[in-house]
Protein backbone atom coordinates (compact mmCIF):
# COMPACT_ATOMS: atom_id res chain seq x y z
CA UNK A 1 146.78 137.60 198.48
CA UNK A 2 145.76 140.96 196.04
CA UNK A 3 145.63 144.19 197.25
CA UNK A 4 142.58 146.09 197.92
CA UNK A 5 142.02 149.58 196.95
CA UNK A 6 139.33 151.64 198.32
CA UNK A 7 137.00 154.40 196.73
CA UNK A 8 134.75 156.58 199.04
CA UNK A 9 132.86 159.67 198.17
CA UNK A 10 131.23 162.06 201.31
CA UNK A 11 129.31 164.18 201.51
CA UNK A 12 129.16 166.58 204.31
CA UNK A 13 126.24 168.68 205.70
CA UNK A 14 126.66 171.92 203.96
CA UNK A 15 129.94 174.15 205.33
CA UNK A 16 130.80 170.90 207.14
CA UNK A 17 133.75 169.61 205.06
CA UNK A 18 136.79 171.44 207.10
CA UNK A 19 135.43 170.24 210.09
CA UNK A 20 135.71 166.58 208.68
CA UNK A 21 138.71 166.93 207.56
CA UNK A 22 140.29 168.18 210.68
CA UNK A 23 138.64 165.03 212.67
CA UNK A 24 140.15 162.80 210.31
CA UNK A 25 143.21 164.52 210.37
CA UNK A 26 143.30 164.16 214.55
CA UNK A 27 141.55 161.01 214.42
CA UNK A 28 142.76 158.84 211.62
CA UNK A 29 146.25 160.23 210.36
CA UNK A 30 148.07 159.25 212.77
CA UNK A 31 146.75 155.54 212.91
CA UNK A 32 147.33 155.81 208.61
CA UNK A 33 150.92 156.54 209.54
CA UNK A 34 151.44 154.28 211.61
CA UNK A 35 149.75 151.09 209.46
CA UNK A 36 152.03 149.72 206.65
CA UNK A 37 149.07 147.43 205.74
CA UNK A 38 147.48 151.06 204.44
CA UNK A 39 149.96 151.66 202.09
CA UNK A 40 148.20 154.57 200.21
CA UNK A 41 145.94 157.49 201.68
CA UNK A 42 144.71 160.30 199.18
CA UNK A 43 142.16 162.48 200.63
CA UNK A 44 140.99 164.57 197.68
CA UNK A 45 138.45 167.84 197.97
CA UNK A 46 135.45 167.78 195.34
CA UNK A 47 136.42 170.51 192.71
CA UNK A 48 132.70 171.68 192.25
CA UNK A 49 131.03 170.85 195.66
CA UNK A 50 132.37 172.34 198.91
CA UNK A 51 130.60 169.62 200.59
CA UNK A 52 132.17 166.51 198.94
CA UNK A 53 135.32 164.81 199.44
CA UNK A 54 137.04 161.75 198.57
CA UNK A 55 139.47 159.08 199.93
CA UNK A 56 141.30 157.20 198.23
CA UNK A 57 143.30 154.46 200.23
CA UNK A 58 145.26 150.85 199.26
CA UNK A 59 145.57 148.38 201.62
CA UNK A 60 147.83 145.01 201.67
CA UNK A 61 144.90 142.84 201.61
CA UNK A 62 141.00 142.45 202.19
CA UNK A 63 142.33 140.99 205.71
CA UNK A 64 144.78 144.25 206.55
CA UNK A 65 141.32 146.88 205.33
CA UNK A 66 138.71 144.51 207.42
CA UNK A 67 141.29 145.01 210.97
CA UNK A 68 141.22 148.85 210.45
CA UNK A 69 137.44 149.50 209.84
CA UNK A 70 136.49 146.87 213.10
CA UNK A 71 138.90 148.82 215.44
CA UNK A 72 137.25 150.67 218.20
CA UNK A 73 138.94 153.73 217.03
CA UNK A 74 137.32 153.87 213.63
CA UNK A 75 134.28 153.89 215.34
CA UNK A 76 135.07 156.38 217.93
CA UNK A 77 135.71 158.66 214.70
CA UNK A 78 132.78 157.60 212.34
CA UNK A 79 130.26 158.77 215.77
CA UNK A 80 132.74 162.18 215.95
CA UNK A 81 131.68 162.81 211.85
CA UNK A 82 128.74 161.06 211.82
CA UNK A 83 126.21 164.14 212.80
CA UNK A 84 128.30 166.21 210.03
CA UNK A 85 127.67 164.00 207.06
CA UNK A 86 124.55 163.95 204.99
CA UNK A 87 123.78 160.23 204.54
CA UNK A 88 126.36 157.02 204.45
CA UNK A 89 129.15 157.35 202.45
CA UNK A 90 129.53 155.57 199.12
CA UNK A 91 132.11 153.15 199.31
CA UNK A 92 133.54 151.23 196.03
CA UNK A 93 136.00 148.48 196.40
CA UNK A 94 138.65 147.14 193.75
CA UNK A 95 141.09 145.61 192.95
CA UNK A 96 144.65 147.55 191.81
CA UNK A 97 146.22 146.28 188.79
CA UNK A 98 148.68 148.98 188.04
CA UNK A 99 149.52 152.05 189.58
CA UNK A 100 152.72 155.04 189.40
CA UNK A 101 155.00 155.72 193.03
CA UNK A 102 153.00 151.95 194.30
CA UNK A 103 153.56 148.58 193.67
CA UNK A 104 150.07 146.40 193.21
């Protein structure tokens, strides 16, 4: 069973990014925490556009990922953000094969 590594890039209606963060903060921190299947959550502020933002996240396996983005509570937080974001996310998936402070 590989490890799957998630890529997403948002963007926020304009002056919206704080806000998002601080929802996902409330929201979604605390269940990262909590979730060794999520072994690695990076959420990373666009240098050049106030209105972008990235995650970055590693999960155990496809299975662990699938369980957290079907809970109820993901949803409760994607309708919280969802008027403050300008269009769906864009979401790459892949595959680690090497990384430094996580084993793949």
């Amino acid at each position: 069973m590989s490890k799957l590594s998630l890529i997403v890039k948002t963007r926020t209606k304009p002056g919206k990014r704080d806000e998002v963060r601080q929802l996902y903060e409330q929201m979604l921190v605390p269940r990262a925490l909590a979730n060794p299947a999520q072994e690695l959550v990076v959420m990373n502020n666009d240098a050049q556009d106030p209105n972008v933002f990235y995650l970055f996240e590693v999960y155990t396996s496809q299975e662990a990922f699938q369980s957290s983005s079907q809970a109820p509570w993901f949803w409760e937080y994607m309708g919280a953000v969802g008027p403050l974001l300008e269009g769906q996310p864009e979401v790459v998936m892949a595959a680690p094969v090497w990384g430094k402070g996580i084993v793949v």
